[in-house]
C-alpha atoms as a PDB file:
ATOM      1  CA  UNK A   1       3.166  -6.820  -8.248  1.00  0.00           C
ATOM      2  CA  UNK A   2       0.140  -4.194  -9.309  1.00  0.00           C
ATOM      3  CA  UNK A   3       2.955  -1.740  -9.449  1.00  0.00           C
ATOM      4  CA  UNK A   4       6.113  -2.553 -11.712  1.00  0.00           C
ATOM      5  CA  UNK A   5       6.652   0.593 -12.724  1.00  0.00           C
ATOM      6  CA  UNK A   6       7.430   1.844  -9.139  1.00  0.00           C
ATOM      7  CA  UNK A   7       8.986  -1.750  -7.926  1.00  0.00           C
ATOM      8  CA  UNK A   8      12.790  -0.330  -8.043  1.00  0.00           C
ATOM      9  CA  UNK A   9      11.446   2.732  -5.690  1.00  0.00           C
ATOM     10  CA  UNK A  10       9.529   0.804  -3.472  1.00  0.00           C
ATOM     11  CA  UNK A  11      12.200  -1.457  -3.484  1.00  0.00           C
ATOM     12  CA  UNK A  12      14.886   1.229  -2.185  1.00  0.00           C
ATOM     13  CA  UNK A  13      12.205   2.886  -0.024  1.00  0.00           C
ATOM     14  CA  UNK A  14      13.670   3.206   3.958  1.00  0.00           C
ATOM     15  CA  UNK A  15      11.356   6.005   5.119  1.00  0.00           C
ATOM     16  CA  UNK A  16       9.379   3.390   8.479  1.00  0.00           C
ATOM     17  CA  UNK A  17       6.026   5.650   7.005  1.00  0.00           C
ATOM     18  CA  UNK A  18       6.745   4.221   3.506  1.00  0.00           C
ATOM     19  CA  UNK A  19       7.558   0.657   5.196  1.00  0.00           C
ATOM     20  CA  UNK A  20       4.420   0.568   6.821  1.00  0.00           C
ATOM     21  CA  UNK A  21       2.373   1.632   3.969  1.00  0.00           C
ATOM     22  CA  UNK A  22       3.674  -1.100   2.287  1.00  0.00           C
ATOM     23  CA  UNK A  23       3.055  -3.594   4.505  1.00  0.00           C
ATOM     24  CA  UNK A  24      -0.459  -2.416   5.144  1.00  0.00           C
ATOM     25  CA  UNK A  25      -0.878  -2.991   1.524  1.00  0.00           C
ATOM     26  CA  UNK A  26       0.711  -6.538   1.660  1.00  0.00           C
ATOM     27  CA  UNK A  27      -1.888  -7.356   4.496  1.00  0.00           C
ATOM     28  CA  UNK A  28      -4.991  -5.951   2.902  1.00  0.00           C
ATOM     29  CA  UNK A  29      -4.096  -7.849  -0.332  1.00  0.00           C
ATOM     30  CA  UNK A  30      -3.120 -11.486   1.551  1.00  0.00           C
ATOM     31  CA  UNK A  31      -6.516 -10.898   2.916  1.00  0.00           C
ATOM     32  CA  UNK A  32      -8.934 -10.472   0.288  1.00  0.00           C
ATOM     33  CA  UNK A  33      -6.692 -13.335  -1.738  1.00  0.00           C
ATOM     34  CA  UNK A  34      -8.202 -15.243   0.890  1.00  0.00           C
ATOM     35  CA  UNK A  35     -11.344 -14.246   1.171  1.00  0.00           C
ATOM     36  CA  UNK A  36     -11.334 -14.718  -3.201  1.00  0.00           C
ATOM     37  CA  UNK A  37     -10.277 -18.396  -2.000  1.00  0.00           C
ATOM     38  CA  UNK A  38     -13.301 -19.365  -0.232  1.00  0.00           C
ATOM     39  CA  UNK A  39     -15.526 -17.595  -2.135  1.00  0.00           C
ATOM     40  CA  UNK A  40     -18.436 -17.351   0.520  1.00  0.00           C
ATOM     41  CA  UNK A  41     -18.563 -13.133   0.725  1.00  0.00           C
ATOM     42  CA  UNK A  42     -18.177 -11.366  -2.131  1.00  0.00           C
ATOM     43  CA  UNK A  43     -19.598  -8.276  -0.634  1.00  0.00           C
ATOM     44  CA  UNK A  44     -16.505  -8.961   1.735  1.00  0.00           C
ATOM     45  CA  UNK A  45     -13.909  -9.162  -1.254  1.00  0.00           C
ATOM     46  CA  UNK A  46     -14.795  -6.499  -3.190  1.00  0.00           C
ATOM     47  CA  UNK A  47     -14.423  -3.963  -0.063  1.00  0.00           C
ATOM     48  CA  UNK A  48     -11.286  -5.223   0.053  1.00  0.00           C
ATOM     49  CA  UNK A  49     -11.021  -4.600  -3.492  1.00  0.00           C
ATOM     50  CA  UNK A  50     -11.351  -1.023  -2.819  1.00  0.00           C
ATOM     51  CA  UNK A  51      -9.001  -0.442   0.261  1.00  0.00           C
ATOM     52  CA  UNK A  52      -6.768  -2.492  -1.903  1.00  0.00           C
ATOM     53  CA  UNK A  53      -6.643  -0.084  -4.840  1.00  0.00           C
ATOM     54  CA  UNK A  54      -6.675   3.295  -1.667  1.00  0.00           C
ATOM     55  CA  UNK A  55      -3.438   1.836  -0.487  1.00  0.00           C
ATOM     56  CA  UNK A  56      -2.097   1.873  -3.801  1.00  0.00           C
ATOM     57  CA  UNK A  57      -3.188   5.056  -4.007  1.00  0.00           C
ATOM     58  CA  UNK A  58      -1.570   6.105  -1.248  1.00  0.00           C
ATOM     59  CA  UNK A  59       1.892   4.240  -1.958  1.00  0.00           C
ATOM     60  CA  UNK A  60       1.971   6.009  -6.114  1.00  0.00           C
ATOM     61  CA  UNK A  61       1.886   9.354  -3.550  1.00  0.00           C
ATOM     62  CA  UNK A  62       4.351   8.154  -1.277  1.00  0.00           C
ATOM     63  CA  UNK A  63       6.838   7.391  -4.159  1.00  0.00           C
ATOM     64  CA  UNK A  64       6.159  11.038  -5.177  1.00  0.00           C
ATOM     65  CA  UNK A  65       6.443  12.615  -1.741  1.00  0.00           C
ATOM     66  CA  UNK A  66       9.563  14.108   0.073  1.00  0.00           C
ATOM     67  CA  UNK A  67       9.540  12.303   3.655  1.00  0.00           C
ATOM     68  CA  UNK A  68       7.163  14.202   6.655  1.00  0.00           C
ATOM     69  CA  UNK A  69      10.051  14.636   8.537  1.00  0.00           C
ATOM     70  CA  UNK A  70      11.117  17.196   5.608  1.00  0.00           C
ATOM     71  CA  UNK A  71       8.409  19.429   6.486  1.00  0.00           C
ATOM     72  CA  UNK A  72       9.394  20.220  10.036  1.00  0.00           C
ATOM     73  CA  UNK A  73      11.826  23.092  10.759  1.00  0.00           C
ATOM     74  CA  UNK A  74      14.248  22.263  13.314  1.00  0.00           C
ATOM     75  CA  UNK A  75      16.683  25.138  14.748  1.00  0.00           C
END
């Protein structure tokens, strides 16, 4: 895991937003491990390089973030 730091609160996250980050993230990484495999497109693997370290990105903010549900006001 890139992230060990955050593992126990990715761990506990329930928020489906969080859960699909996450397993958007698991995706992009199974997928350029495979592409590193066969070795025939580099170009190929090092764009998924980069949406591989925007996800994480995006899950170190989700850790930090209060659910989007919390922003709506409901009567």
């Amino acid at each position: 895991m890139r992230l060990p730091q955050m593992r126990t609160l990715i761990m506990d996250a329930r928020e489906p937003w969080q859960l699909e980050l996450f397993e958007a993230y698991q995706m992009a990484v199974e997928a350029r491990d495979r592409l590193r495999r066969r070795r025939f497109n580099l170009k190929l693997v090092r764009e998924y390089d980069e949406t591989c370290v925007e996800i994480e990105q995006h899950v170190i903010g989700a850790m930090h973030e209060p659910s989007p549900t919390h922003y709506l006001m409901i009567p």
